[in-house]
Protein backbone atom coordinates (compact mmCIF):
# COMPACT_ATOMS: atom_id res chain seq x y z
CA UNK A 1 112.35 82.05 53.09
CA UNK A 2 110.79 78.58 53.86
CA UNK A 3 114.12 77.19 54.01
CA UNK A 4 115.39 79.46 56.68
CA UNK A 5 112.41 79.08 59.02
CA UNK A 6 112.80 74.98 58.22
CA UNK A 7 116.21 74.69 59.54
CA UNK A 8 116.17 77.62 61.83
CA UNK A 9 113.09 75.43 63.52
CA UNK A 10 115.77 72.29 62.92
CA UNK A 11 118.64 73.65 64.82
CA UNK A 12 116.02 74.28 67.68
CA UNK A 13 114.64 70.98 67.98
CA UNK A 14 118.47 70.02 67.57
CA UNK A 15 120.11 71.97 70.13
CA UNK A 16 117.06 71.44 72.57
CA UNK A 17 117.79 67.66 71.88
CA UNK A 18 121.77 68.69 72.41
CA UNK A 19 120.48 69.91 75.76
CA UNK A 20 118.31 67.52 76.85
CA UNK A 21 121.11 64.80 76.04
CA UNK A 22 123.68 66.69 78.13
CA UNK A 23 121.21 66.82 80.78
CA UNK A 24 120.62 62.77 81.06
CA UNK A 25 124.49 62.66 80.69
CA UNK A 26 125.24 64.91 83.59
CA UNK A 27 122.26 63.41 86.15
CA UNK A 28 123.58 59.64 85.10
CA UNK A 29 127.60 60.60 86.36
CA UNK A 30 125.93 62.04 89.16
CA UNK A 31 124.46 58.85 90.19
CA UNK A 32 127.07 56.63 88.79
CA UNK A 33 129.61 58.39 91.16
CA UNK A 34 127.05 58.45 94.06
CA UNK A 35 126.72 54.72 93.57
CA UNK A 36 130.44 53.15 92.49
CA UNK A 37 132.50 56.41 93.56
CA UNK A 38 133.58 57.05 90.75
């Protein structure tokens, strides 16, 4: 039972760090593109 609440809290903290990654991604094209028009 400790194992599932370990890596159940582990694949939060992962896929809230999955999230926050795709976020920095996305708002850095945005401003790449606004910048070089790319």
């Amino acid at each position: 039972m400790g194992f599932f609440w370990g890596s159940s809290f582990f694949w939060s903290l992962l896929e809230r760090f999955y999230a926050l990654m795709t976020a920095t991604v996305t708002v850095c094209h945005q401003m790449y593109k606004s910048i070089f028009g790319i």
